[in-house]
C-alpha atoms as a PDB file:
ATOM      1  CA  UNK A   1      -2.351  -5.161  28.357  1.00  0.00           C
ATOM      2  CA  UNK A   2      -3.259  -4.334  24.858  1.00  0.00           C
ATOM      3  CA  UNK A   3      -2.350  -8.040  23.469  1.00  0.00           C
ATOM      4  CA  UNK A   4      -3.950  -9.201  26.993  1.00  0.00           C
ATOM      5  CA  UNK A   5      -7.457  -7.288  25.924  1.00  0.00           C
ATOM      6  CA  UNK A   6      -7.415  -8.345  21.964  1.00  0.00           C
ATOM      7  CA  UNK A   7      -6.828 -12.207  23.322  1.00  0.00           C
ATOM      8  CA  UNK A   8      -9.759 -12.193  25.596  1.00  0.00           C
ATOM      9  CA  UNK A   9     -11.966 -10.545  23.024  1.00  0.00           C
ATOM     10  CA  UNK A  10     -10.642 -12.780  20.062  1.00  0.00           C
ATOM     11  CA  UNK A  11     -11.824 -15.702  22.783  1.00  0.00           C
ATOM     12  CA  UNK A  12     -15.340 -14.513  24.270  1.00  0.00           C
ATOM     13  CA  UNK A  13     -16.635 -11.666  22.056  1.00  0.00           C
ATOM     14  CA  UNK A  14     -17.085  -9.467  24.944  1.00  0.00           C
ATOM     15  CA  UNK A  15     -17.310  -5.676  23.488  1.00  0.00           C
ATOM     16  CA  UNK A  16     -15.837  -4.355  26.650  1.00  0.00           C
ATOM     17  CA  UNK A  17     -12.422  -6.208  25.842  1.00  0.00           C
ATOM     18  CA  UNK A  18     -12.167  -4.901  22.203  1.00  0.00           C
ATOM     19  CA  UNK A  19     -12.790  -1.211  23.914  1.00  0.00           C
ATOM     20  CA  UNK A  20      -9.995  -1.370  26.388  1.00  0.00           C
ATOM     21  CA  UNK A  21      -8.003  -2.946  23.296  1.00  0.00           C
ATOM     22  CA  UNK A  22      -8.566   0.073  20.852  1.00  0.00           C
ATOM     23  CA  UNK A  23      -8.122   2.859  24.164  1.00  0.00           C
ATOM     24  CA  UNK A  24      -4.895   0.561  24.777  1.00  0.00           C
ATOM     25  CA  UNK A  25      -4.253   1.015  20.998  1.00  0.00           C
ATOM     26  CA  UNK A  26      -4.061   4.329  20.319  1.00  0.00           C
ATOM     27  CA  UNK A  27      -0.622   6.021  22.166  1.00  0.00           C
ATOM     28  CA  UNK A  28       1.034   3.619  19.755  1.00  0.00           C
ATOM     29  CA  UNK A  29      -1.129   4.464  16.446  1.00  0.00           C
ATOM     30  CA  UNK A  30      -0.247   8.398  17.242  1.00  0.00           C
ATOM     31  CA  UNK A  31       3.375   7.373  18.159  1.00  0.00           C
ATOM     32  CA  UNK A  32       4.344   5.775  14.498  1.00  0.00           C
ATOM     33  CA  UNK A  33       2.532   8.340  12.701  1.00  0.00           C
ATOM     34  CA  UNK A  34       4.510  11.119  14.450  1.00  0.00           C
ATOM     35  CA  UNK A  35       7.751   8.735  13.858  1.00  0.00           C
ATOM     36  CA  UNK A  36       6.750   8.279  10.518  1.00  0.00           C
ATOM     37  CA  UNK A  37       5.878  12.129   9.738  1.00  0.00           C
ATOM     38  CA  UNK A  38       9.457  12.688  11.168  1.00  0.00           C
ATOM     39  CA  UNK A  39      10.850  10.375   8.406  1.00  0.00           C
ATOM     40  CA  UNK A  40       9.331  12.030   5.817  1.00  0.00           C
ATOM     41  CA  UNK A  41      10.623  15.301   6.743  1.00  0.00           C
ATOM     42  CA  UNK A  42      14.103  14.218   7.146  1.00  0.00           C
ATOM     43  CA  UNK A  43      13.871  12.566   3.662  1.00  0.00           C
ATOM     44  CA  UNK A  44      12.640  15.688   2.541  1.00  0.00           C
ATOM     45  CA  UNK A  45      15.991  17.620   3.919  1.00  0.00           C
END
Protein backbone atom coordinates (compact mmCIF):
# COMPACT_ATOMS: atom_id res chain seq x y z
CA UNK A 1 0.00 0.00 0.00
CA UNK A 2 2.54 2.49 1.04
CA UNK A 3 4.70 2.11 -2.38
CA UNK A 4 1.03 1.80 -4.06
CA UNK A 5 0.10 5.51 -2.49
CA UNK A 6 3.75 7.26 -3.15
CA UNK A 7 3.36 5.86 -7.03
CA UNK A 8 0.02 7.38 -7.58
CA UNK A 9 1.04 10.64 -5.97
CA UNK A 10 4.56 10.72 -7.74
CA UNK A 11 2.04 10.30 -11.03
CA UNK A 12 -1.04 12.78 -10.41
CA UNK A 13 -0.08 15.14 -7.55
CA UNK A 14 -3.13 14.32 -5.70
CA UNK A 15 -2.48 15.43 -1.84
CA UNK A 16 -4.77 12.74 -0.66
CA UNK A 17 -2.24 9.99 -2.01
CA UNK A 18 0.89 11.55 -0.34
CA UNK A 19 -1.41 11.53 3.07
CA UNK A 20 -2.29 7.90 3.02
CA UNK A 21 1.56 7.49 1.99
CA UNK A 22 3.03 9.32 5.14
CA UNK A 23 -0.07 7.55 7.63
CA UNK A 24 1.19 4.27 5.69
CA UNK A 25 4.74 5.50 6.57
CA UNK A 26 4.96 5.86 9.93
CA UNK A 27 4.67 2.07 11.84
CA UNK A 28 7.88 1.59 9.89
CA UNK A 29 9.68 5.10 10.78
CA UNK A 30 8.84 4.19 14.70
CA UNK A 31 9.83 0.50 14.04
CA UNK A 32 13.71 1.26 12.92
CA UNK A 33 14.10 3.86 15.41
CA UNK A 34 13.08 1.47 18.22
CA UNK A 35 15.42 -1.26 16.31
CA UNK A 36 17.96 1.16 16.06
CA UNK A 37 17.71 2.54 19.83
CA UNK A 38 18.01 -1.25 20.68
CA UNK A 39 21.39 -1.33 18.82
CA UNK A 40 22.74 1.32 20.52
CA UNK A 41 22.07 -0.05 23.82
CA UNK A 42 23.45 -3.37 23.13
CA UNK A 43 26.64 -1.64 21.80
CA UNK A 44 26.62 0.16 24.84
CA UNK A 45 26.67 -3.31 27.02
Amino acid sequence: MRDFSWKYFAMTGDVDAYLLYKEASDPYEEEAAAAEELIVEEEAE
